[in-house]
C-alpha atoms as a PDB file:
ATOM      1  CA  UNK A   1      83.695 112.194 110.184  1.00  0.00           C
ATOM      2  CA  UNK A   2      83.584 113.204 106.472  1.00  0.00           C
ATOM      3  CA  UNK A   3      79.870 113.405 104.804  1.00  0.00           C
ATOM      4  CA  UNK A   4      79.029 112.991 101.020  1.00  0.00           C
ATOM      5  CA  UNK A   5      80.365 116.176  99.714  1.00  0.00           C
ATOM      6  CA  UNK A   6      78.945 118.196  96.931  1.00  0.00           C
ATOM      7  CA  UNK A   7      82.830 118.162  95.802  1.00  0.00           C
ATOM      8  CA  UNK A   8      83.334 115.010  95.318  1.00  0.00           C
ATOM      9  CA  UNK A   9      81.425 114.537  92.263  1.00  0.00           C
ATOM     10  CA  UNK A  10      82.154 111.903  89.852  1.00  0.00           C
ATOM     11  CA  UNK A  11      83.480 114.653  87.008  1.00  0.00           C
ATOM     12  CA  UNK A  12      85.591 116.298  89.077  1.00  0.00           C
ATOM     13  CA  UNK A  13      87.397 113.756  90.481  1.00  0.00           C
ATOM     14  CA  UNK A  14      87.969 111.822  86.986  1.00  0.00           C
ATOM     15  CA  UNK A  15      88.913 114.388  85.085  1.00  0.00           C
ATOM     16  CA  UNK A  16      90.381 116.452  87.049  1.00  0.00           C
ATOM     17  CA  UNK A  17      94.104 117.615  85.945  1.00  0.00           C
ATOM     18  CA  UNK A  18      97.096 115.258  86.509  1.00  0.00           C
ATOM     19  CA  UNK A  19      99.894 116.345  88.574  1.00  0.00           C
ATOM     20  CA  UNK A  20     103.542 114.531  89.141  1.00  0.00           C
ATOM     21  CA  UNK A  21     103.855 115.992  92.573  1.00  0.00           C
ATOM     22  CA  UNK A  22     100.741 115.142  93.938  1.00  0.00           C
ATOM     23  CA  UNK A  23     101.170 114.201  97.581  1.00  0.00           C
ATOM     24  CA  UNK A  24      99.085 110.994  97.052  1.00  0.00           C
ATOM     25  CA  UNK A  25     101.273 109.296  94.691  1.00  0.00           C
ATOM     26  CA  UNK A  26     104.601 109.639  96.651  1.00  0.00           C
ATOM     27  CA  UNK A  27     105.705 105.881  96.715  1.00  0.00           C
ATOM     28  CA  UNK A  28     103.290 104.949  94.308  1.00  0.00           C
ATOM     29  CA  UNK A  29     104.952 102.932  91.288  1.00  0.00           C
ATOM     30  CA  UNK A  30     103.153 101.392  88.121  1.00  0.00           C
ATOM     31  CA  UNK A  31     104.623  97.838  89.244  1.00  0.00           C
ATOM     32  CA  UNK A  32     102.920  97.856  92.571  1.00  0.00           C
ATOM     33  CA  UNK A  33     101.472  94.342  92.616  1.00  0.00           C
ATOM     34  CA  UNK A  34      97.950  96.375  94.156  1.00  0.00           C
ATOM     35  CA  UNK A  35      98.203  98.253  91.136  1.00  0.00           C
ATOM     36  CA  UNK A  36      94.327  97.061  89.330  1.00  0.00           C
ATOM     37  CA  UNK A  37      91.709  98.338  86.611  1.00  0.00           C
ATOM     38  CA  UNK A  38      88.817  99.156  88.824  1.00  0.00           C
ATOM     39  CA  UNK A  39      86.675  96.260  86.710  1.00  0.00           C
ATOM     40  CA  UNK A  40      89.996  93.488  88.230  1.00  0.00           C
ATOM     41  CA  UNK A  41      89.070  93.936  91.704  1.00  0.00           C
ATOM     42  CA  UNK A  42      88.151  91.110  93.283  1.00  0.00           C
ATOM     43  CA  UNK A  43      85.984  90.241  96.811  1.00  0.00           C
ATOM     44  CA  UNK A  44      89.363  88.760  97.964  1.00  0.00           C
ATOM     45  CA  UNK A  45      90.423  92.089  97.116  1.00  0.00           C
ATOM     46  CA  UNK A  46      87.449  94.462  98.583  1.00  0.00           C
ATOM     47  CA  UNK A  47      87.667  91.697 102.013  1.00  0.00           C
ATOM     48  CA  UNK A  48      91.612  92.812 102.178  1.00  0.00           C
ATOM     49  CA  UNK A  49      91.403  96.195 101.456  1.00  0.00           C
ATOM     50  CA  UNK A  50      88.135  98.020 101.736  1.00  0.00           C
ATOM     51  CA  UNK A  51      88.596 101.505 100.222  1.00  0.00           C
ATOM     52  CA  UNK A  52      90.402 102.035  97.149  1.00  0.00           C
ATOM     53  CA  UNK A  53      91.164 105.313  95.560  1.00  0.00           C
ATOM     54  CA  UNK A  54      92.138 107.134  92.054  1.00  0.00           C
ATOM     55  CA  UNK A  55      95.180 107.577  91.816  1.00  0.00           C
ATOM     56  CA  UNK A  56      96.065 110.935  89.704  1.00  0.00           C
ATOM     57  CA  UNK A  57      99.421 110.075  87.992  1.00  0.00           C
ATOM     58  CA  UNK A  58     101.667 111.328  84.719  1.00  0.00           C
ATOM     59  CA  UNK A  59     103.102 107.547  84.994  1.00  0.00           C
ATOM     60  CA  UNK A  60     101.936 106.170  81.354  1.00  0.00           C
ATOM     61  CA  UNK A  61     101.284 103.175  83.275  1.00  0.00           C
ATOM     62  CA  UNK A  62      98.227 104.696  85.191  1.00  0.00           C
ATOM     63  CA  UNK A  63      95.043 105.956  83.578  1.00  0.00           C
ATOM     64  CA  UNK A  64      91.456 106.938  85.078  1.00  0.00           C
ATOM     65  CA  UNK A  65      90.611 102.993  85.369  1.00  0.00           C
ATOM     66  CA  UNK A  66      93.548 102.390  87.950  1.00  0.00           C
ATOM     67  CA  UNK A  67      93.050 101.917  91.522  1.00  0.00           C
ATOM     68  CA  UNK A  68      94.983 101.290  94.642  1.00  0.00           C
ATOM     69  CA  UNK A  69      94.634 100.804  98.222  1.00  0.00           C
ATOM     70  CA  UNK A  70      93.601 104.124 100.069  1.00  0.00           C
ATOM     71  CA  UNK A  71      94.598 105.296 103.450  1.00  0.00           C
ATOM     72  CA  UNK A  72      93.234 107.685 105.483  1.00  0.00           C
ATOM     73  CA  UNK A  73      94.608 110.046 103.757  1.00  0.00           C
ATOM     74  CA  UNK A  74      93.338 109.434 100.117  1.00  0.00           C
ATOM     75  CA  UNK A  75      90.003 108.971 101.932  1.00  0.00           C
ATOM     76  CA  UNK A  76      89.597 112.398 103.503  1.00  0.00           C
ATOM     77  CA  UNK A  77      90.782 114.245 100.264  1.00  0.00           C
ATOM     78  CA  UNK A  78      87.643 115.342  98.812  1.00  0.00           C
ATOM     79  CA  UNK A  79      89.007 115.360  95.750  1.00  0.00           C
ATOM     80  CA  UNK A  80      89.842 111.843  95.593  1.00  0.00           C
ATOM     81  CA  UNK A  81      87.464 109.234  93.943  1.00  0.00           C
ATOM     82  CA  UNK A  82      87.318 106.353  96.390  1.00  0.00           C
ATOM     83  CA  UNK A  83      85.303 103.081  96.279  1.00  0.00           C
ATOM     84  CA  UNK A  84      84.350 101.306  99.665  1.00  0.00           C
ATOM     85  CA  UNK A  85      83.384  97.598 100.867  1.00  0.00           C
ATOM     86  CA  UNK A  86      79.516  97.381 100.654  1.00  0.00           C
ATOM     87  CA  UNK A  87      77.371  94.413 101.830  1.00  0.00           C
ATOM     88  CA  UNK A  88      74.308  94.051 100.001  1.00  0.00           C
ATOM     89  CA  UNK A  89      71.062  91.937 101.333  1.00  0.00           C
ATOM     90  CA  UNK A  90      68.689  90.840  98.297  1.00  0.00           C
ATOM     91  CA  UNK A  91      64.736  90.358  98.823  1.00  0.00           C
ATOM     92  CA  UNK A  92      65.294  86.771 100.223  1.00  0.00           C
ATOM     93  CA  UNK A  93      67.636  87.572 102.768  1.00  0.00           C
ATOM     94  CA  UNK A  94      70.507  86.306 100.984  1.00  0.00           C
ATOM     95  CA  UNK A  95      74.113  88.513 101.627  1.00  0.00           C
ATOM     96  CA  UNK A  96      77.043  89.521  99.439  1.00  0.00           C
ATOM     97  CA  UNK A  97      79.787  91.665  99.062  1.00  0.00           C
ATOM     98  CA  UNK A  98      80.574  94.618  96.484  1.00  0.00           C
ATOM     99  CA  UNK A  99      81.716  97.861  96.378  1.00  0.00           C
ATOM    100  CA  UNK A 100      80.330 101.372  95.763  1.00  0.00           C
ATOM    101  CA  UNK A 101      81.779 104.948  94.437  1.00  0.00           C
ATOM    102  CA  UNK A 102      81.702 106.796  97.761  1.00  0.00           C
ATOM    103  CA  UNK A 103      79.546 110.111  97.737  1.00  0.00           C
ATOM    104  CA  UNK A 104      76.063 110.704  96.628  1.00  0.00           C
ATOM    105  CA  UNK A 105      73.818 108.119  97.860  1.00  0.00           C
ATOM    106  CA  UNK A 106      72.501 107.510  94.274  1.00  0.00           C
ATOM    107  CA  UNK A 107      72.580 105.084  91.903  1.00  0.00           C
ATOM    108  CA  UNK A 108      73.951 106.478  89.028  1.00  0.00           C
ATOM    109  CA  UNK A 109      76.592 107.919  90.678  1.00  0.00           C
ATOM    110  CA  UNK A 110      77.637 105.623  93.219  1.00  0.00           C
ATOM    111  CA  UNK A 111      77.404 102.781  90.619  1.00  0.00           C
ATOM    112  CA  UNK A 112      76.876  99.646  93.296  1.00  0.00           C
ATOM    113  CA  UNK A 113      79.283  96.481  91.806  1.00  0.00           C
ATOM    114  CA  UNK A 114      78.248  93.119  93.700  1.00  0.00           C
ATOM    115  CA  UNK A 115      79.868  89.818  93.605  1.00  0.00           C
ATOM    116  CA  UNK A 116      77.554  86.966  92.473  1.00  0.00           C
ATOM    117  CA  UNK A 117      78.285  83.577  91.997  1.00  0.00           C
ATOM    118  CA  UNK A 118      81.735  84.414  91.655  1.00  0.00           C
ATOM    119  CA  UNK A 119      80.817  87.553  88.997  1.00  0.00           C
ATOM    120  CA  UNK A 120      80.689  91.425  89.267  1.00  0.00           C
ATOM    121  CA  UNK A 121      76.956  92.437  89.038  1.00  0.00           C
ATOM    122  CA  UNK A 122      76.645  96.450  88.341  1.00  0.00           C
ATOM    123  CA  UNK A 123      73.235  97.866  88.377  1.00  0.00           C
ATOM    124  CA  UNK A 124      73.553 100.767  86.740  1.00  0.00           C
ATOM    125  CA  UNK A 125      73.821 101.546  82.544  1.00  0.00           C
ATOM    126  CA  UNK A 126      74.140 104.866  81.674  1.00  0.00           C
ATOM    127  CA  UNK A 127      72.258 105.769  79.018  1.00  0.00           C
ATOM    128  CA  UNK A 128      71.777 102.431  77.231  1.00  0.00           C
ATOM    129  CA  UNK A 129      68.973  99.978  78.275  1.00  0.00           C
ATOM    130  CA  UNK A 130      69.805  96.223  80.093  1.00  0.00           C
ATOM    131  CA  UNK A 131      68.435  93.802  77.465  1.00  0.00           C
ATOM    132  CA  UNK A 132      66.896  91.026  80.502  1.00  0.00           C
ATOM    133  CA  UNK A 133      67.601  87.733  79.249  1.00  0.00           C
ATOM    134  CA  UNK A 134      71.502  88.484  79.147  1.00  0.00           C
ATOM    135  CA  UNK A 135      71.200  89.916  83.269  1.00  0.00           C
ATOM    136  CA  UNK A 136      72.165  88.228  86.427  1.00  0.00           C
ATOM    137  CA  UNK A 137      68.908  86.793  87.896  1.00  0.00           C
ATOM    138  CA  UNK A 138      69.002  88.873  91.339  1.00  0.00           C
ATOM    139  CA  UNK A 139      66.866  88.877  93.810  1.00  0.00           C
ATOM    140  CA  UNK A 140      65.114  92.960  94.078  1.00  0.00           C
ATOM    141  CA  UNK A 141      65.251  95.176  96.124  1.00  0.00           C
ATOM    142  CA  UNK A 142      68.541  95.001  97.042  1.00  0.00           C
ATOM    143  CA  UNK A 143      69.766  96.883  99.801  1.00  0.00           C
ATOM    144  CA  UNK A 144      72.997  98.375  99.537  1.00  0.00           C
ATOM    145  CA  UNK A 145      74.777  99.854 102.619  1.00  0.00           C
ATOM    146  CA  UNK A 146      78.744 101.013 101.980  1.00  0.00           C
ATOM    147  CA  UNK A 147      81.037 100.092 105.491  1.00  0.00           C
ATOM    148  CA  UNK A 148      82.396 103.098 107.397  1.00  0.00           C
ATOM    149  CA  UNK A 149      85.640 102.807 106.876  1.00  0.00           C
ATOM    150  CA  UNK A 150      88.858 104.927 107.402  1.00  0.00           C
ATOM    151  CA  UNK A 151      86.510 107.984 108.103  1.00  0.00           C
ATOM    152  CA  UNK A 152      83.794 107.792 105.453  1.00  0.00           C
ATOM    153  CA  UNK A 153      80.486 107.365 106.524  1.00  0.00           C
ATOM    154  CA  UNK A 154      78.278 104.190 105.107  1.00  0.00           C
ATOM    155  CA  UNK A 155      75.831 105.218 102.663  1.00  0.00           C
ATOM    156  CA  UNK A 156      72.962 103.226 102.334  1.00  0.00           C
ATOM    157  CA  UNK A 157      71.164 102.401  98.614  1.00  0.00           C
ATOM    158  CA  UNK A 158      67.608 100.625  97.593  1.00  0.00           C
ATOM    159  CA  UNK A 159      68.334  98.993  94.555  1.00  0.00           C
ATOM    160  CA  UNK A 160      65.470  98.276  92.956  1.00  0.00           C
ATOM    161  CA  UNK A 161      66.595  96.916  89.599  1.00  0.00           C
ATOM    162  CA  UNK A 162      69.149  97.506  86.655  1.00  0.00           C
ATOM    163  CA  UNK A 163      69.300 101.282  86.046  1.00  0.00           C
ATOM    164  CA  UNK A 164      69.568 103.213  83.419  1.00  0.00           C
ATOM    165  CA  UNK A 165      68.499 106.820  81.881  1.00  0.00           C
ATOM    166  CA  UNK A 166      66.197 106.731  78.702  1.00  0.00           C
ATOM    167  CA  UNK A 167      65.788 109.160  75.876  1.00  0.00           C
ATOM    168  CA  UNK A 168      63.754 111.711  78.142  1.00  0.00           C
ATOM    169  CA  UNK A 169      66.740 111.415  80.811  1.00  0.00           C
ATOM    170  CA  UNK A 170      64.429 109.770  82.941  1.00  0.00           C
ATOM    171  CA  UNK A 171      65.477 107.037  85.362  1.00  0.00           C
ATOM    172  CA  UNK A 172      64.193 103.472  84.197  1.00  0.00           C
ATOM    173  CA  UNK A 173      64.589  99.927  86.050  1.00  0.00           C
ATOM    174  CA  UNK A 174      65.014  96.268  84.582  1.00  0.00           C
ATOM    175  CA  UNK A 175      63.693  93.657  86.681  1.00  0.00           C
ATOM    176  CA  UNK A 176      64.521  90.283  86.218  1.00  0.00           C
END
């Protein structure tokens, strides 16, 4: 089993160089019709395929926002950035599906995306502060717990509003 690895931190993995002979893209064309912009995926696409990777390409086709399906391989490579089927269970017992970055079992870096009446919630906003009258009204705490899938262990997350670092680089929460 892999565990969240110090390695596979969210700079390293998106930035880190591009190479054309990368074992992971062998195969890989821009016109694969799984070929998405991580903000396209969709739950009929996290239900079909629940860990999608980064794929590292000189194609001018593919940037940092593309992902594909990920096998076992892409999912043991610690320097692969994957995203993995998460269920989430809100305060009233309601369910859902979403995804998180795989890794550190934190919110800024595993940046939870749940599906919501047929929308992609993300809790987390960098350095620039939810306004809460345009937010999803969501039931917190949310727990978040990632599925262990193709070798990756689940992470589990207490969400416990919208996130976001303010001018002291403090962590601050928006609930609505």
């Amino acid at each position: 089993m892999l565990t969240s690895q110090a390695s596979r931190t969210y700079f390293c993995c998106r930035f880190a160089p591009k190479h054309k002979n990368t074992p992971l893209l062998r195969g890989v064309s821009s016109n694969n019709r799984m070929n998405k912009k991580i903000w396209q995926l969709t739950i009929q696409d996290i239900a079909e395929s629940p860990v999608w990777y980064f794929p590292m390409s000189d194609d001018e086709d593919f940037d940092e926002e593309n992902v594909l399906p990920a096998n076992l391989g892409h999912a043991s490579d610690p320097n692969t950035l994957v995203v993995v089927a998460t269920d989430f269970l809100d305060a009233k017992g309601q369910t859902y599906l979403g995804y998180i970055y795989w890794g550190e079992a934190e919110l800024g870096y595993s940046q939870p995306c749940m599906f919501f009446n047929g929308i992609a919630v993300t809790f987390w906003f960098g350095m620039i502060q939810p306004k809460s009258d345009s937010l999803p009204k969501v039931n917190f705490p949310i727990t978040a717990v990632s599925r262990a899938e193709l070798g990756l262990e689940s992470i589990t997350l207490n969400i416990s509003g919208y996130g976001y670092l303010n001018e002291k680089n403090e962590s601050c929460w928006v609930n609505c």
